[in-house]
C-alpha atoms as a PDB file:
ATOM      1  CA  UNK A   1     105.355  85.398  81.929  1.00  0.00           C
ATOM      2  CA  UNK A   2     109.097  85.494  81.099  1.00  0.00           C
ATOM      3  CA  UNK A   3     110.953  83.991  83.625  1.00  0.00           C
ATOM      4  CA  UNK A   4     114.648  85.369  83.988  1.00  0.00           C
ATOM      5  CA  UNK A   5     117.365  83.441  84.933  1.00  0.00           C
ATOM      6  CA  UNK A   6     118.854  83.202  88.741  1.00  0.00           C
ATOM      7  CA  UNK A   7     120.559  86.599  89.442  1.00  0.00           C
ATOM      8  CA  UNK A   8     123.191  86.995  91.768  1.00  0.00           C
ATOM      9  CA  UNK A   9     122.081  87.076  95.030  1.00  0.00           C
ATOM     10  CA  UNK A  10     124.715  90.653  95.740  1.00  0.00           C
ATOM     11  CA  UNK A  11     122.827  91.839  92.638  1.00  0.00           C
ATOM     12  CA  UNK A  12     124.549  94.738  90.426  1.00  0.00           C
ATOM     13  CA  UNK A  13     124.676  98.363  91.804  1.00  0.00           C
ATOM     14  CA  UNK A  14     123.727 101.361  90.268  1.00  0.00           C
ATOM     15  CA  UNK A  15     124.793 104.735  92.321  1.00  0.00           C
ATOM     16  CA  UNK A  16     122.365 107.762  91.976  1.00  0.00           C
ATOM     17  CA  UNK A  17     123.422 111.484  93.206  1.00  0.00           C
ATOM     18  CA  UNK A  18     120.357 112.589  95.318  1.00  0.00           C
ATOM     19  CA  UNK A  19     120.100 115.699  97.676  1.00  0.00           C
ATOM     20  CA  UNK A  20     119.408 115.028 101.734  1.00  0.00           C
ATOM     21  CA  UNK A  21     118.671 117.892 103.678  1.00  0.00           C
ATOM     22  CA  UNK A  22     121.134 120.332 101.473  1.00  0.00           C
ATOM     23  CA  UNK A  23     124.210 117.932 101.539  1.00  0.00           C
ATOM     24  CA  UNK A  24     124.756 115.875  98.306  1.00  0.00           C
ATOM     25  CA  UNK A  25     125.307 112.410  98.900  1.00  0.00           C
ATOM     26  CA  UNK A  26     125.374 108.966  96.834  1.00  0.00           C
ATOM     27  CA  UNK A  27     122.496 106.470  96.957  1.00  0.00           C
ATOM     28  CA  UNK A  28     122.578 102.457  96.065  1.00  0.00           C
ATOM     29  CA  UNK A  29     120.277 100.380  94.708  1.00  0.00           C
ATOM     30  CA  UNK A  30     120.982  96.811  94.425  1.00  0.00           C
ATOM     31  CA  UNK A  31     119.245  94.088  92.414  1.00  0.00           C
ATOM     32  CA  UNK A  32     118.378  90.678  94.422  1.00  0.00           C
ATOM     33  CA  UNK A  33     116.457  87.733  94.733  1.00  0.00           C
ATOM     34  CA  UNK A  34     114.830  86.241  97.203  1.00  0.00           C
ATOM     35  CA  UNK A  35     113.021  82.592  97.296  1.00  0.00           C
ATOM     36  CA  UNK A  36     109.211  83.506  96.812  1.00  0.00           C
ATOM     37  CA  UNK A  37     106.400  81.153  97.446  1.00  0.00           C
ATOM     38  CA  UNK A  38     106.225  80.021  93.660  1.00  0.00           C
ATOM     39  CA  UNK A  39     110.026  80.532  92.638  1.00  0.00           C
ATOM     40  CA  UNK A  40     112.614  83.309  93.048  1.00  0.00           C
ATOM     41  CA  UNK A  41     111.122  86.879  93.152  1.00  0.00           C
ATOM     42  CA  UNK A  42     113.183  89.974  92.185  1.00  0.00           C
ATOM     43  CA  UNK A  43     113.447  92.905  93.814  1.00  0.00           C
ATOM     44  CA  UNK A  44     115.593  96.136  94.366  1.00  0.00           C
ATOM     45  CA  UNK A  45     116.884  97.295  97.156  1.00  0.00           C
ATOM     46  CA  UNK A  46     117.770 101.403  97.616  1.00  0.00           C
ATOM     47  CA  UNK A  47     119.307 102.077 100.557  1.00  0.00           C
ATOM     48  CA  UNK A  48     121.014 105.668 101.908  1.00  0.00           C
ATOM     49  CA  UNK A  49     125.039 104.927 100.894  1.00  0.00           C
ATOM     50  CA  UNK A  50     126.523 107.146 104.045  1.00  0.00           C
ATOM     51  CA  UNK A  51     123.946 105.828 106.859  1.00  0.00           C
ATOM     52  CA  UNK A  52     125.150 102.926 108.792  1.00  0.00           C
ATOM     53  CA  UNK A  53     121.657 101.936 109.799  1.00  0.00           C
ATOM     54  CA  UNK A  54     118.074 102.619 108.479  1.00  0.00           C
ATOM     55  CA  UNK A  55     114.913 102.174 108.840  1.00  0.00           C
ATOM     56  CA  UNK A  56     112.878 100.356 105.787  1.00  0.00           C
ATOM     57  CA  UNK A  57     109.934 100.192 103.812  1.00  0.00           C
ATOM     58  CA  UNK A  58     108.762  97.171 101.661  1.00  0.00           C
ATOM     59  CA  UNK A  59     106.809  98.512  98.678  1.00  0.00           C
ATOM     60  CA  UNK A  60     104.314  96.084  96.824  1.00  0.00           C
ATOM     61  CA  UNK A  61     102.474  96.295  93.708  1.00  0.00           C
ATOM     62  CA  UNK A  62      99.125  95.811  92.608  1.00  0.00           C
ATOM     63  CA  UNK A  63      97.597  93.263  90.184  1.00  0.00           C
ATOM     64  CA  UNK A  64      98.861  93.076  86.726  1.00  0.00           C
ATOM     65  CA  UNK A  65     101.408  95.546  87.750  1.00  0.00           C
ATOM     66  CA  UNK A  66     105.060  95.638  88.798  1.00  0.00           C
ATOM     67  CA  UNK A  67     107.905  97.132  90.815  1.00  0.00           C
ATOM     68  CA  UNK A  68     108.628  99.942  88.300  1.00  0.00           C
ATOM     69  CA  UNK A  69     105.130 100.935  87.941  1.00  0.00           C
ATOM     70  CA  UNK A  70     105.434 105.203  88.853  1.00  0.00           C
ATOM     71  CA  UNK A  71     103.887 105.305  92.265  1.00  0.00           C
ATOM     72  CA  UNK A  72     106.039 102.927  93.533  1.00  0.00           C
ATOM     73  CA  UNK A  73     109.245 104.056  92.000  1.00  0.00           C
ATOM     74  CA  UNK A  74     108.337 107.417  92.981  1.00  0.00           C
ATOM     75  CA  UNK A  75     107.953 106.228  96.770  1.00  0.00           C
ATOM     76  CA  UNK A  76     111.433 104.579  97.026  1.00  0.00           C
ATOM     77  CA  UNK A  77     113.189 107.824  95.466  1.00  0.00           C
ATOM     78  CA  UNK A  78     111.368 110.286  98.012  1.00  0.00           C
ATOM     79  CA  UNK A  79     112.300 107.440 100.747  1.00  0.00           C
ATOM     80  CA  UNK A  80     115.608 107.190  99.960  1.00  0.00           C
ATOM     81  CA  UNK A  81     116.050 111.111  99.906  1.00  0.00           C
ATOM     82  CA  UNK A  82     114.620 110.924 103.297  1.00  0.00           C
ATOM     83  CA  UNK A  83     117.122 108.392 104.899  1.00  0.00           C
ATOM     84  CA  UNK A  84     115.169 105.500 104.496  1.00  0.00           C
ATOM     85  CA  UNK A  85     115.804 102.302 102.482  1.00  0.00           C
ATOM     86  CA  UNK A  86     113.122 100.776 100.506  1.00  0.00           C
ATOM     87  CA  UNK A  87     112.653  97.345  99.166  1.00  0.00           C
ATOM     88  CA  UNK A  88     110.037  96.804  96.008  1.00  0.00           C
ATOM     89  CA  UNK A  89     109.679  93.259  94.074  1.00  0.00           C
ATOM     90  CA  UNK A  90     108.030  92.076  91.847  1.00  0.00           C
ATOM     91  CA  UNK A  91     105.278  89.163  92.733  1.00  0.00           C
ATOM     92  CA  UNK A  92     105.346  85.536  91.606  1.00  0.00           C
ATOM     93  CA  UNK A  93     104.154  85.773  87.897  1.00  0.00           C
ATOM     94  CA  UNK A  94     104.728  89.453  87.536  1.00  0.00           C
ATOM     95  CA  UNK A  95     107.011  91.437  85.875  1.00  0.00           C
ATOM     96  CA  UNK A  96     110.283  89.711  86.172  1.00  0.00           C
ATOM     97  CA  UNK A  97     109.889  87.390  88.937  1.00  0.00           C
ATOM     98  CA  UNK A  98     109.248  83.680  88.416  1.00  0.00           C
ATOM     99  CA  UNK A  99     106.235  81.732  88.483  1.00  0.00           C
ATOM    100  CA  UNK A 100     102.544  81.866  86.161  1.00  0.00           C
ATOM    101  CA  UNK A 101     100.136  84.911  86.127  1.00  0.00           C
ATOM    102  CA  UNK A 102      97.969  82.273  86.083  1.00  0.00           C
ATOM    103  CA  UNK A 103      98.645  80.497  89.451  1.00  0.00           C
ATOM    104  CA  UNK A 104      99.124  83.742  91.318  1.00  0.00           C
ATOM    105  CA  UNK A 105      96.299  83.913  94.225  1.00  0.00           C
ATOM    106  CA  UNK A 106      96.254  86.770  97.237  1.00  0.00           C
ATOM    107  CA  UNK A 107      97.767  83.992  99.541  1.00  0.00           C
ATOM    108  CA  UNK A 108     100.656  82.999  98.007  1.00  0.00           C
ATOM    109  CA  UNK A 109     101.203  86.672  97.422  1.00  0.00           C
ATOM    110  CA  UNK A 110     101.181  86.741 101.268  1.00  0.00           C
ATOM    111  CA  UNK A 111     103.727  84.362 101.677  1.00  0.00           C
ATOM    112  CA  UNK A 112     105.602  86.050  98.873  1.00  0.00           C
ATOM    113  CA  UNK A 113     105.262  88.892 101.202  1.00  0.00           C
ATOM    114  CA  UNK A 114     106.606  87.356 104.343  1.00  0.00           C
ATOM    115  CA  UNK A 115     109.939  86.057 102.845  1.00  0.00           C
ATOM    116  CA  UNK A 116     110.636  89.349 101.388  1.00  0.00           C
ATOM    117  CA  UNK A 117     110.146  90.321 105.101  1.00  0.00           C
ATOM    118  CA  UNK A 118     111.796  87.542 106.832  1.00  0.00           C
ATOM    119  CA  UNK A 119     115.074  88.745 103.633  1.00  0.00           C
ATOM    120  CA  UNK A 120     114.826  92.359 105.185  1.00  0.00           C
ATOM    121  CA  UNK A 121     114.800  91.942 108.431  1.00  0.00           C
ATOM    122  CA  UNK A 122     118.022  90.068 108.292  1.00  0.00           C
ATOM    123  CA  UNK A 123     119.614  92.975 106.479  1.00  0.00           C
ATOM    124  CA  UNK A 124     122.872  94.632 108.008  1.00  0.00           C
ATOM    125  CA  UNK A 125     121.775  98.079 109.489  1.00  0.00           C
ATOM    126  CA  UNK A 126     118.061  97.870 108.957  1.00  0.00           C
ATOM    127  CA  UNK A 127     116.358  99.116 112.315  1.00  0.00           C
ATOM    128  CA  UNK A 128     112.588  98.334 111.460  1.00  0.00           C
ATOM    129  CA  UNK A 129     110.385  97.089 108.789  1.00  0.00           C
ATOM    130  CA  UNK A 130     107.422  98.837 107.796  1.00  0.00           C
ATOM    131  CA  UNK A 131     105.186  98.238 104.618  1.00  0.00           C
ATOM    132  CA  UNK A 132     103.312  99.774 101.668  1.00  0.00           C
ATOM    133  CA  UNK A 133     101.332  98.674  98.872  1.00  0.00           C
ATOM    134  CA  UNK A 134      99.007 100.109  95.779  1.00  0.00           C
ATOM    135  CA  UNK A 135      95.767  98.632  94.771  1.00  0.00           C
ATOM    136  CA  UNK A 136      96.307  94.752  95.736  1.00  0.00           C
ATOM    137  CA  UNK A 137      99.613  95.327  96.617  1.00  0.00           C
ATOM    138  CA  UNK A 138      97.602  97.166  99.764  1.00  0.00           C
ATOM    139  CA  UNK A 139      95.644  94.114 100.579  1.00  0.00           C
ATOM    140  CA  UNK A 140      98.528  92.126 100.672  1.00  0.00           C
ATOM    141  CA  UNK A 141     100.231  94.403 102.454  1.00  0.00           C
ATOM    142  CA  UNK A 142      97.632  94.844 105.165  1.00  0.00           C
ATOM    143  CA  UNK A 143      97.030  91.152 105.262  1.00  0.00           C
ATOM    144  CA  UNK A 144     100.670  90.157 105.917  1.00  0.00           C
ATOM    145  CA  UNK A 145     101.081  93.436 108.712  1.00  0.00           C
ATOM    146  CA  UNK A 146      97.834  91.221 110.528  1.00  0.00           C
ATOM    147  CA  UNK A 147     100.281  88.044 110.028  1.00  0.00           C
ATOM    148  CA  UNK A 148     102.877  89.254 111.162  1.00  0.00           C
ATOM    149  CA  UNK A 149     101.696  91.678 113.786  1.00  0.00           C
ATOM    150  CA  UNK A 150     102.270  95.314 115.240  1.00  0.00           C
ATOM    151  CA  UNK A 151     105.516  94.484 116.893  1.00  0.00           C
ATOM    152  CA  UNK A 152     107.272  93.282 114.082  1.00  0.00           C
ATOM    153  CA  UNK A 153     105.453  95.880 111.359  1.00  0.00           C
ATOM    154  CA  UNK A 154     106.885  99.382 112.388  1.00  0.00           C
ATOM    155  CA  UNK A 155     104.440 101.457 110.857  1.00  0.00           C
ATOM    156  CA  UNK A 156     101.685 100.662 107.177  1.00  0.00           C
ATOM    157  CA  UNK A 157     100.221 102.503 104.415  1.00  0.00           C
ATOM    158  CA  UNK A 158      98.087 101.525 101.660  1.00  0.00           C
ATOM    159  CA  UNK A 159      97.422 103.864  98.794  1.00  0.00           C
ATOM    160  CA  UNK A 160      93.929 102.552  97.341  1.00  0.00           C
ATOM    161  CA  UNK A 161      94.353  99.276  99.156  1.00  0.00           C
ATOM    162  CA  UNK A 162      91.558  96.839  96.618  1.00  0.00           C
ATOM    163  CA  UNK A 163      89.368  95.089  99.606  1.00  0.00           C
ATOM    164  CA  UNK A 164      87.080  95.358  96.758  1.00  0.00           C
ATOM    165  CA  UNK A 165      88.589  92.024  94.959  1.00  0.00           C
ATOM    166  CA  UNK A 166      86.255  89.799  97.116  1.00  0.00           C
ATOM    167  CA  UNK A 167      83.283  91.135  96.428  1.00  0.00           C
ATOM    168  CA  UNK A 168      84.333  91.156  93.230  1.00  0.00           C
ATOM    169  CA  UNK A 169      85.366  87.732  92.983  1.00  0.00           C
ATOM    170  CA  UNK A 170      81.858  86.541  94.679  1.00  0.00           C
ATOM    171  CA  UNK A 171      80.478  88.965  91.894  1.00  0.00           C
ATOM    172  CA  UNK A 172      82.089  87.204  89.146  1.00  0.00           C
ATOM    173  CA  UNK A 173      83.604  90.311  87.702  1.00  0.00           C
ATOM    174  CA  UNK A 174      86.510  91.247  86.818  1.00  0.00           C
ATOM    175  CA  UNK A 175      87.664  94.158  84.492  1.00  0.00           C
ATOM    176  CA  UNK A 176      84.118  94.950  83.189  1.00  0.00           C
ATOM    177  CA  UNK A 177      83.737  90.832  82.060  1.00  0.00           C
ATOM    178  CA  UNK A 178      81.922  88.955  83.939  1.00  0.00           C
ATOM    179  CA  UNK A 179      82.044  84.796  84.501  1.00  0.00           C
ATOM    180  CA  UNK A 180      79.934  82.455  86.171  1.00  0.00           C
ATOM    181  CA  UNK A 181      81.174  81.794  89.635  1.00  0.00           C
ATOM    182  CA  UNK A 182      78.892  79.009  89.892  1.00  0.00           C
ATOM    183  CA  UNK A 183      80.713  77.425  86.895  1.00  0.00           C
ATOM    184  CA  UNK A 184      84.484  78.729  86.983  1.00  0.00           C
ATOM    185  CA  UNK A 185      86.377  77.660  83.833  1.00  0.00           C
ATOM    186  CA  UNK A 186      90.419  77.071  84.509  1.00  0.00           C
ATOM    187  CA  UNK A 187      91.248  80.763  83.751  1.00  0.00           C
ATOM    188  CA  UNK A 188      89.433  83.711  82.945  1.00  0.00           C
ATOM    189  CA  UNK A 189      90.721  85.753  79.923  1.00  0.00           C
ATOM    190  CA  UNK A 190      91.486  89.327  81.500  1.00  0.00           C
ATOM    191  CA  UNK A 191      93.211  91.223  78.502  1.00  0.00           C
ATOM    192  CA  UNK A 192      96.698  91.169  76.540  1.00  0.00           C
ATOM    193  CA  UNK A 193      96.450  87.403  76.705  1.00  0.00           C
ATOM    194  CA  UNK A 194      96.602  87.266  80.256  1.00  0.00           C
ATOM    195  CA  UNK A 195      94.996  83.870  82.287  1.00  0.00           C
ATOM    196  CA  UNK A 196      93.333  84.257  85.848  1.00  0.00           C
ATOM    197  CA  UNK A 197      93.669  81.347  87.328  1.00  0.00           C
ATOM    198  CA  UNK A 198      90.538  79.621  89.250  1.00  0.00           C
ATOM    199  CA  UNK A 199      91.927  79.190  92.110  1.00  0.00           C
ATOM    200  CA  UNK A 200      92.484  83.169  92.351  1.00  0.00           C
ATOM    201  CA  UNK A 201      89.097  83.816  92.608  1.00  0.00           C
ATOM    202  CA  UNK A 202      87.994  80.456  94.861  1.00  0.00           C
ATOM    203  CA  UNK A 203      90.464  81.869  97.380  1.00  0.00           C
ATOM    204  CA  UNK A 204      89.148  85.743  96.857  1.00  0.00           C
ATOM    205  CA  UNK A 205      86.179  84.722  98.098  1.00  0.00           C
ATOM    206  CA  UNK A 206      86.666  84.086 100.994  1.00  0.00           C
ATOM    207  CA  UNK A 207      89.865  85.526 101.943  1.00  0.00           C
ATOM    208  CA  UNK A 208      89.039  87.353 105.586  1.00  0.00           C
ATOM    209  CA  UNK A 209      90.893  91.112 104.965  1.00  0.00           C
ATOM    210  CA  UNK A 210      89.612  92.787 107.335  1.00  0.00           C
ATOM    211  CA  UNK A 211      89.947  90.431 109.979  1.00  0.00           C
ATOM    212  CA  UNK A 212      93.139  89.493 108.865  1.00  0.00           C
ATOM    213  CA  UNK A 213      94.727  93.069 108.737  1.00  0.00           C
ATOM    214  CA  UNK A 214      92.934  94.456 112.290  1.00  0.00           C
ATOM    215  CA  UNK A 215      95.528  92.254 113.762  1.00  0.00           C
ATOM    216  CA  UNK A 216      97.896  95.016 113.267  1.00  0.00           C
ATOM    217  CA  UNK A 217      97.264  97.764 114.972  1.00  0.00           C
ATOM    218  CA  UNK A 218     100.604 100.290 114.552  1.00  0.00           C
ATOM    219  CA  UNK A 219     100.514 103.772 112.798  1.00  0.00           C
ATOM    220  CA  UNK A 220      98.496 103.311 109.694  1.00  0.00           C
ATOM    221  CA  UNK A 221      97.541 105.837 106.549  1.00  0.00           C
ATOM    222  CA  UNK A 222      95.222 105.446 103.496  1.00  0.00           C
ATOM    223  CA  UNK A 223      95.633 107.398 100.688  1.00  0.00           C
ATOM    224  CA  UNK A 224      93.132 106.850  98.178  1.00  0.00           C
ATOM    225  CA  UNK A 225      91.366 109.156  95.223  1.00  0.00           C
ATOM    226  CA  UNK A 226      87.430 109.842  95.214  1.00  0.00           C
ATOM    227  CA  UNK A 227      87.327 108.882  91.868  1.00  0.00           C
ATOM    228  CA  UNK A 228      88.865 105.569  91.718  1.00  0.00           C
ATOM    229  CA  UNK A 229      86.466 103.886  89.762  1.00  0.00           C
ATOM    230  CA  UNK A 230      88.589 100.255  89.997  1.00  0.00           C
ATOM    231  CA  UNK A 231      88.155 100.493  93.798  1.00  0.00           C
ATOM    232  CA  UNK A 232      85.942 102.810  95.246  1.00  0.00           C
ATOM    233  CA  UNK A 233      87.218 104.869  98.447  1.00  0.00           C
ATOM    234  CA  UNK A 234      84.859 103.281 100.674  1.00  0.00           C
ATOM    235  CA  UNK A 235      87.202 100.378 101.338  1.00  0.00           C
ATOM    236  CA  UNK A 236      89.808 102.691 102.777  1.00  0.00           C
ATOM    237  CA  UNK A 237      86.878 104.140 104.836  1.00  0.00           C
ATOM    238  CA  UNK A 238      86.702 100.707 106.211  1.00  0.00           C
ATOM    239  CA  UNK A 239      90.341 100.359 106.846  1.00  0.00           C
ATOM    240  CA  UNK A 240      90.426 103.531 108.886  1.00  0.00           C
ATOM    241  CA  UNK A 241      87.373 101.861 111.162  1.00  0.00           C
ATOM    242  CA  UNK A 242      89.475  98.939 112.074  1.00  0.00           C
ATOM    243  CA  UNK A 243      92.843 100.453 112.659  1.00  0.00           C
ATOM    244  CA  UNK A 244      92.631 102.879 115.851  1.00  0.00           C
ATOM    245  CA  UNK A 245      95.629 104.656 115.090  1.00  0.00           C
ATOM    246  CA  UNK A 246      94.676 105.003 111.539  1.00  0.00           C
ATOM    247  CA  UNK A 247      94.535 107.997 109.014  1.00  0.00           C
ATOM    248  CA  UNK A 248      92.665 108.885 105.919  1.00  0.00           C
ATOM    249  CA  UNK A 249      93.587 110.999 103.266  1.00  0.00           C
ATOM    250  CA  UNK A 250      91.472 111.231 100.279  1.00  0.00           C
ATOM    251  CA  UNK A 251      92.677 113.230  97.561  1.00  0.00           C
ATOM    252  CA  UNK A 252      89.621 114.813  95.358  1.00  0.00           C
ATOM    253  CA  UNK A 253      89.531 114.129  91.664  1.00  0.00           C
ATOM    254  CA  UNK A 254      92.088 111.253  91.842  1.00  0.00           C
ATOM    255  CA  UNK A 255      91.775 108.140  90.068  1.00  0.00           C
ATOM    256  CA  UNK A 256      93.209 104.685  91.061  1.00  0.00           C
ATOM    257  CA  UNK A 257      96.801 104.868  89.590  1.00  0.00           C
ATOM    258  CA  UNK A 258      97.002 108.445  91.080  1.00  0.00           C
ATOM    259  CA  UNK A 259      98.129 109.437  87.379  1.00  0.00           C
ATOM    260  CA  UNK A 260      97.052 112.720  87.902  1.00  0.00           C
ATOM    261  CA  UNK A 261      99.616 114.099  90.684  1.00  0.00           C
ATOM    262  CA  UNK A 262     101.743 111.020  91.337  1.00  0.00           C
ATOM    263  CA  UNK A 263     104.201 113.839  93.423  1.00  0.00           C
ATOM    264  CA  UNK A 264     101.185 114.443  95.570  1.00  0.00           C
ATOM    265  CA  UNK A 265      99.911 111.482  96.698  1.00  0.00           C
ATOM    266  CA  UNK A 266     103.022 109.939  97.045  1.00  0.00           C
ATOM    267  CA  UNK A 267     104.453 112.938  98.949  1.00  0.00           C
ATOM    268  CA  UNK A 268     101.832 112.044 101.508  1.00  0.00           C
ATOM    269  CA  UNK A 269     103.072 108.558 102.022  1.00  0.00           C
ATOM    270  CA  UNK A 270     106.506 109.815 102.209  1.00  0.00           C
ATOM    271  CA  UNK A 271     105.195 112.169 104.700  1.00  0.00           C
ATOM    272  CA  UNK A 272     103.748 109.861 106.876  1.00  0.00           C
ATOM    273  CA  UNK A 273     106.932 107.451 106.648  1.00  0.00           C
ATOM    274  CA  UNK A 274     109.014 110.218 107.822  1.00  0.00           C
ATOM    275  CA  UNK A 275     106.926 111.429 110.908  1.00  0.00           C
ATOM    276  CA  UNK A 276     106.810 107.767 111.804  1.00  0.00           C
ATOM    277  CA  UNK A 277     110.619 106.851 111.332  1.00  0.00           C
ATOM    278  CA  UNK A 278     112.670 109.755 111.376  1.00  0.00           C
END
């Protein structure tokens, strides 16, 4: 991955004219950095320009994937329309955030996720945290809402959240190839000359997700599409067993990028954001 060099921490702003209930006002997003668990992760932040304080989500991406990928970008916009800042990054050995694809396991992509918390929660004006996530992006989210716990996690939600990676990794499959567990080589070749690393999938199979993320137990939705074939929707079934104040929301037809009405299934995330915040 390329790394970039250290950005300012105040980060560069870019001003947006958006519409909030009928009254045209300006939005911010600022670029930052934060110290991640394997080297500085960047981010953006969007915040409403003419509220003093906010509440805010932190948005996190799934595997392979990055902060500008559409669900997520679509997300902050619709939060930040709402009155309600948003912080997305990009993982360690992602998009433009340091570190190697090829030493990036589920647990260090907690603790990535827990100093982007512990950065947000320090932030002038912010009056709660809450968190979302996409594909692995949802585990990670879910897992570090468990961490953490419900009173510092306002409220979660996981659109196709991929519980499925450790049965997966115990399969020894991974995007249709298949490698012998019993055997693992230093990396697996996934495609476009990405490395997994071994150490991903050691730790993916046994990583405890379930256990881990029933810890929380604040407002919760899944949003996932009945024909993800990446991640099928019965792990979000499972999800809504172990959170009792938990929602489901399966959207027929959908597949696991939600390519096919993006507006729609993140309009229910915003949805659920805004009955829980606003």
């Amino acid at each position: 991955m390329k790394i970039l060099k250290h950005l300012a921490l105040v980060g560069a702003f870019t001003f947006s004219l958006l519409n909030v209930c009928g009254q045209q006002t300006f939005a911010k997003s600022e670029n930052i950095t934060i110290d991640g668990d394997h080297g500085k992760l960047v981010g953006v932040l969007q915040t409403p320009d003419q509220q003093k304080n906010y509440p805010l989500v932190i948005i996190m991406h799934g595997f392979t994937a990055n902060m500008e990928n559409a669900p997520l970008t679509t997300l902050a916009n619709a939060l930040e329309k709402d009155g309600i800042a948003s912080l997305r990054f990009d993982f360690n050995g992602h998009g433009k955030s340091e570190g190697r694809f090829q030493d990036m396991t589920v647990p260090n992509e907690i603790e990535d996720a827990k100093k982007v918390y512990d950065y947000a929660v320090k932030l002038p004006g912010v009056t709660s945290v809450s968190l979302a996530g996409h594909s692995q992006g949802g585990v990670v989210a879910s897992m570090t809402a468990g961490i953490l716990g419900t009173q510092k996690i306002k409220s979660l939600a996981l659109m196709a959240p991929a519980a499925v990676l450790r049965e997966d990794a115990i399969r020894g499959i991974l995007f249709g190839k298949q490698y012998d567990v019993s055997n693992l080589p230093e990396a697996v070749d996934i495609f476009n000359g990405l490395k997994l690393g071994a150490n991903y999938v050691r730790t993916a199979q046994t990583l405890p997700i379930y256990e881990t993320a029933s810890q929380y137990q604040g407002p919760a939705l899944m949003v996932h599409g009945t024909q993800d074939t990446i991640v099928p929707y019965t792990y979000s079934l499972r999800y809504q067993r172990i959170y009792f104040n938990g929602e489901l929301k399966l959207i027929p037809g959908e597949d696991h990028g939600f390519s096919k009405d993006t507006a729609g299934a993140v309009k229910l995330v915003a949805d659920f954001f805004h009955k829980q915040l606003k």
